[in-house]
N, C-alpha and C. Protein backbone atom coordinates (compact mmCIF):
# COMPACT_ATOMS: atom_id res chain seq x y z
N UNK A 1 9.69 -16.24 -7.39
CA UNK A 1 9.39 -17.48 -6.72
C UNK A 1 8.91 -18.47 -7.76
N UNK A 2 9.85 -19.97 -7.80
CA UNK A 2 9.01 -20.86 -8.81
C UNK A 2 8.11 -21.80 -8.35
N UNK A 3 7.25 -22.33 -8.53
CA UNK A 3 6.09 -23.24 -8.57
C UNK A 3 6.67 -23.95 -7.91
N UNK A 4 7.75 -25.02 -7.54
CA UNK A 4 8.20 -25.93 -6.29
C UNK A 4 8.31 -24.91 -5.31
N UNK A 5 8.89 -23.62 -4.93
CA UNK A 5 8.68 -22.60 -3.87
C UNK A 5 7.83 -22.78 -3.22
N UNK A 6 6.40 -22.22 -4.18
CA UNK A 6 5.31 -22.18 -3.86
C UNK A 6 5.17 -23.82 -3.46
N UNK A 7 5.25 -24.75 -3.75
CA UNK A 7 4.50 -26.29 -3.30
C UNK A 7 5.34 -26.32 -1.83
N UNK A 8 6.43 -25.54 -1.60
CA UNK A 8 7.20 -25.89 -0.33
C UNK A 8 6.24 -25.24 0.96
N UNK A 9 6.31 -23.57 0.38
CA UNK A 9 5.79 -23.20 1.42
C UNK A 9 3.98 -23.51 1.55
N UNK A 10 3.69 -24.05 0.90
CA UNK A 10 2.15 -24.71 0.83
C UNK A 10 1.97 -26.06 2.23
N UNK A 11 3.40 -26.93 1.69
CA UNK A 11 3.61 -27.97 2.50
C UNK A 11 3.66 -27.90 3.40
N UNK A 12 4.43 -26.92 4.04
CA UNK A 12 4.87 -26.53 5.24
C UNK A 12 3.82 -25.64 6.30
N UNK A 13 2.79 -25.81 5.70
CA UNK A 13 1.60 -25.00 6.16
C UNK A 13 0.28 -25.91 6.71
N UNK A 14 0.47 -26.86 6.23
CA UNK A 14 -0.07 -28.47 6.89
C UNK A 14 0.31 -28.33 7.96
N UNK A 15 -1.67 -28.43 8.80
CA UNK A 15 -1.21 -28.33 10.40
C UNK A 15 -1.38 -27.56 11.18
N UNK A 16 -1.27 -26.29 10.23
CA UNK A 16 -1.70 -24.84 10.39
C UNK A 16 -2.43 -24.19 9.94
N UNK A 17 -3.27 -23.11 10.91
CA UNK A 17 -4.92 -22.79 10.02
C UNK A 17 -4.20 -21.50 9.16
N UNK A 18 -2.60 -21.11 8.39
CA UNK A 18 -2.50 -20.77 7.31
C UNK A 18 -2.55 -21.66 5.95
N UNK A 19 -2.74 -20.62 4.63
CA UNK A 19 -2.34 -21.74 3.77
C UNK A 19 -0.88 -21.90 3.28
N UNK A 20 -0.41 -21.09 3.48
CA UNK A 20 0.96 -20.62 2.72
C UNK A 20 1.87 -20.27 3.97
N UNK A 21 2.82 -20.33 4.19
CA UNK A 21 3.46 -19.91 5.30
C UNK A 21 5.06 -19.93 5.58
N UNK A 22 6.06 -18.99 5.91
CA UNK A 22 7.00 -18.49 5.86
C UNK A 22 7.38 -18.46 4.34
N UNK A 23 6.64 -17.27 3.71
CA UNK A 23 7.60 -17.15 2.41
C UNK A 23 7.90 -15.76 2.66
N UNK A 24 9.08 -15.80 1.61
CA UNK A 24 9.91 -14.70 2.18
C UNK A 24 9.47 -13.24 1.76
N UNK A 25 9.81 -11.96 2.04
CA UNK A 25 8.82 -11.08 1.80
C UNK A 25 9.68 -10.47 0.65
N UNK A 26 8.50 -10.40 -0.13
CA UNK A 26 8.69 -9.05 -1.66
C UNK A 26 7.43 -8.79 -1.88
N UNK A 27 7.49 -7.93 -3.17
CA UNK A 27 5.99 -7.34 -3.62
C UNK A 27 5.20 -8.46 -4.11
N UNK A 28 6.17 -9.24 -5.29
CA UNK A 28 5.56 -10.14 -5.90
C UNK A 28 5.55 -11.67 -5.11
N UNK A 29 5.70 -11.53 -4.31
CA UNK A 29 5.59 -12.84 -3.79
C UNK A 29 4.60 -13.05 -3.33
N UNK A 30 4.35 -11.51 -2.58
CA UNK A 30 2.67 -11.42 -2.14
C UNK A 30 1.90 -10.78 -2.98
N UNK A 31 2.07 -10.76 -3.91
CA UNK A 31 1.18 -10.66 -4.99
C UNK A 31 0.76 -12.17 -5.67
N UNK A 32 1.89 -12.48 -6.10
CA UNK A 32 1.51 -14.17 -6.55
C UNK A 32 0.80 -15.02 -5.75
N UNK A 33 1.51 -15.13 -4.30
CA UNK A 33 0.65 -15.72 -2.75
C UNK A 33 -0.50 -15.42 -2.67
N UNK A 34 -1.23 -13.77 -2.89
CA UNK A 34 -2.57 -13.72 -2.73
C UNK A 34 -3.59 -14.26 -4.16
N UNK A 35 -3.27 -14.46 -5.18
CA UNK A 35 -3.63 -15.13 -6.35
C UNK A 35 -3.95 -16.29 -5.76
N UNK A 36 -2.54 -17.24 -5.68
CA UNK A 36 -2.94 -19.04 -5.47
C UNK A 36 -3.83 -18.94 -4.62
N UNK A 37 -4.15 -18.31 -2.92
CA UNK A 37 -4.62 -18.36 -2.07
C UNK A 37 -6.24 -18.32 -2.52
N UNK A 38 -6.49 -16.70 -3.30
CA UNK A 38 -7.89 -17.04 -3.75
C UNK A 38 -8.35 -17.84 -4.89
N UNK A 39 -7.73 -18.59 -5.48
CA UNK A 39 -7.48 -19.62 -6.31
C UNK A 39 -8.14 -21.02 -5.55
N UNK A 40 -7.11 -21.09 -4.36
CA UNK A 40 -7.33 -22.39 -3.60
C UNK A 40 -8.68 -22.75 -3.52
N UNK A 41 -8.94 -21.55 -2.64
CA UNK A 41 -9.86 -21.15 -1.85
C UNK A 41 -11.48 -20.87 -2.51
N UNK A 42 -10.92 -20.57 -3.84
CA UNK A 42 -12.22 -19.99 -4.54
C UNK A 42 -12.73 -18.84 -4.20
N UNK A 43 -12.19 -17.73 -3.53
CA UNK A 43 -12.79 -16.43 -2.90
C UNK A 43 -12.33 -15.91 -3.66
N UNK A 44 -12.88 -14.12 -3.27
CA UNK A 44 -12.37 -12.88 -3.70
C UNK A 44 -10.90 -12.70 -2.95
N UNK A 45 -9.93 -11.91 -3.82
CA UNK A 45 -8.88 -11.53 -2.67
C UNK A 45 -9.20 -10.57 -1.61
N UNK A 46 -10.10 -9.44 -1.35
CA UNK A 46 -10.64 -9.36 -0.42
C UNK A 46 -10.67 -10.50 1.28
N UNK A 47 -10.78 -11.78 0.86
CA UNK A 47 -10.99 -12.69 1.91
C UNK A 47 -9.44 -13.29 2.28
N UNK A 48 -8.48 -12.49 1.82
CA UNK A 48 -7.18 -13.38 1.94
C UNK A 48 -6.54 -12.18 2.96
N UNK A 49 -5.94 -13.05 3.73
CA UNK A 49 -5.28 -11.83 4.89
C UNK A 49 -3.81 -12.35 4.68
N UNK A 50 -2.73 -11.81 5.11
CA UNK A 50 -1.60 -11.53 5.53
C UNK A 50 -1.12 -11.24 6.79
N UNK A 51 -0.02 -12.20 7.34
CA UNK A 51 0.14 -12.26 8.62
C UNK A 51 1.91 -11.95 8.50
N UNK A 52 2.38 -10.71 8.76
CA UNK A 52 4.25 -10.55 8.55
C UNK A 52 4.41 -10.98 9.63
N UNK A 53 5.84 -11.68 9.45
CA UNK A 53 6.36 -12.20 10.06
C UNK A 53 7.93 -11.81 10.35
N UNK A 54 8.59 -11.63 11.87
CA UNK A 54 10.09 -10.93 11.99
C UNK A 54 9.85 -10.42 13.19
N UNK A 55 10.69 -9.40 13.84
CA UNK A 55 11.07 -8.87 14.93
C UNK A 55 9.72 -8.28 15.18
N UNK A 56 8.94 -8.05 16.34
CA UNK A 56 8.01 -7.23 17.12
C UNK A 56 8.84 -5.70 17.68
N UNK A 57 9.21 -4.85 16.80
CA UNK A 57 9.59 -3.53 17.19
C UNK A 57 8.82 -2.60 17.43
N UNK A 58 7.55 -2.43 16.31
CA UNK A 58 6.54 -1.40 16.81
C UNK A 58 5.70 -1.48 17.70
N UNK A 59 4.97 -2.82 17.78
CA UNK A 59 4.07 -3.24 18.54
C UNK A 59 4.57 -5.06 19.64
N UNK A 60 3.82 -5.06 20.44
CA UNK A 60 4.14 -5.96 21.08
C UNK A 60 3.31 -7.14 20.29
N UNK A 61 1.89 -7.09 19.83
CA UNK A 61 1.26 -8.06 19.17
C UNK A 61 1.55 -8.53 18.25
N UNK A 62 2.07 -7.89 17.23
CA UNK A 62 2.32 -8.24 15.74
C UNK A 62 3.83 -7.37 15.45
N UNK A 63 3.67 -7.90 14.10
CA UNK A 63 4.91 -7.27 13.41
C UNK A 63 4.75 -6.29 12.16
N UNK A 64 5.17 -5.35 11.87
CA UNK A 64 5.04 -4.29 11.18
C UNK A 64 5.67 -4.65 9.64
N UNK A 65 4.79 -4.64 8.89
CA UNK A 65 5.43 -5.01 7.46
C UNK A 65 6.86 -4.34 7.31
N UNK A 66 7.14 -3.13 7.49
CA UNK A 66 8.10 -2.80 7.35
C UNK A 66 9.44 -3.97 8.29
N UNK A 67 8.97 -4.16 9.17
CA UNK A 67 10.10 -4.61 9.62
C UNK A 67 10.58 -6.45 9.63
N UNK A 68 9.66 -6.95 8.77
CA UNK A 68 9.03 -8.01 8.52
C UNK A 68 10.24 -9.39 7.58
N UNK A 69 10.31 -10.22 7.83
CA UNK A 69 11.39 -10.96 7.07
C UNK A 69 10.98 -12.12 5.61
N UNK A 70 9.65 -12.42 6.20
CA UNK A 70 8.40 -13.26 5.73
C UNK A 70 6.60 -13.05 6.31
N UNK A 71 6.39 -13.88 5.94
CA UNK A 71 4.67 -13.74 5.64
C UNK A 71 4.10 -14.98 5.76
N UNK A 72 2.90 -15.01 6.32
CA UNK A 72 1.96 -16.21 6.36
C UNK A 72 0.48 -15.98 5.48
N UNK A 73 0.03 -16.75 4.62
CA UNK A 73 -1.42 -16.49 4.12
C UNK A 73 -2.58 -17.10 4.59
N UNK A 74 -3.47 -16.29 5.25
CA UNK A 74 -4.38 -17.09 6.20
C UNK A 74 -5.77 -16.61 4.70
N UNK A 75 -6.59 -17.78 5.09
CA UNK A 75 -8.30 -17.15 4.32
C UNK A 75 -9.73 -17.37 5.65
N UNK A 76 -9.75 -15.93 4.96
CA UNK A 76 -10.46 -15.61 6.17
C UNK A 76 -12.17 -15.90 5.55
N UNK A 77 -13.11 -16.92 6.17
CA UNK A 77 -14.21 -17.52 5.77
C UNK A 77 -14.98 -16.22 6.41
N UNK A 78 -16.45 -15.61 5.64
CA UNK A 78 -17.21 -15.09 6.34
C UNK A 78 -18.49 -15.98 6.54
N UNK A 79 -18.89 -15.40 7.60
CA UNK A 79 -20.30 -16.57 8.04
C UNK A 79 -21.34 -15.74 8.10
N UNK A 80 -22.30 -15.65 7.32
CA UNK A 80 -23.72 -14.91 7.17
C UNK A 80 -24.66 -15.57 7.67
């Protein structure tokens, strides 16, 4: 994924309480995705979640990485 990739799916996430959203799924994409995210954000990656995205086959709520086409990057704030 190159650096305009990344500025697309950033853009496209305006609007939405993700930061990053529909990029397509590999190892390194979500590897690089969870970097910028705690980057953005200033957190630990610990605080960065992952939301797959694709067909609901295993479960009715969500979608199963395995079966997954893309990904959303949400940061998850804790409140003490």
């Amino acid at each position: 994924m190159t650096f305009e990739d990344l500025k697309h799916h950033w853009a496209i996430a305006f609007g939405f309480s993700s930061t990053l959203k529909g990029v397509p799924l590999s190892e390194e994409n979500l590897e690089l995705c969870k970097e910028f995210a705690s980057d953005v954000h200033e957190c630990p990656r610990s605080d960065i979640r992952i939301k797959y995205r694709g067909p609901r086959t295993g479960s009715f709520y969500h979608t199963l990485k395995k079966d997954a086409h893309s990904f959303d990057v949400y940061y998850w704030k804790r409140y003490s």
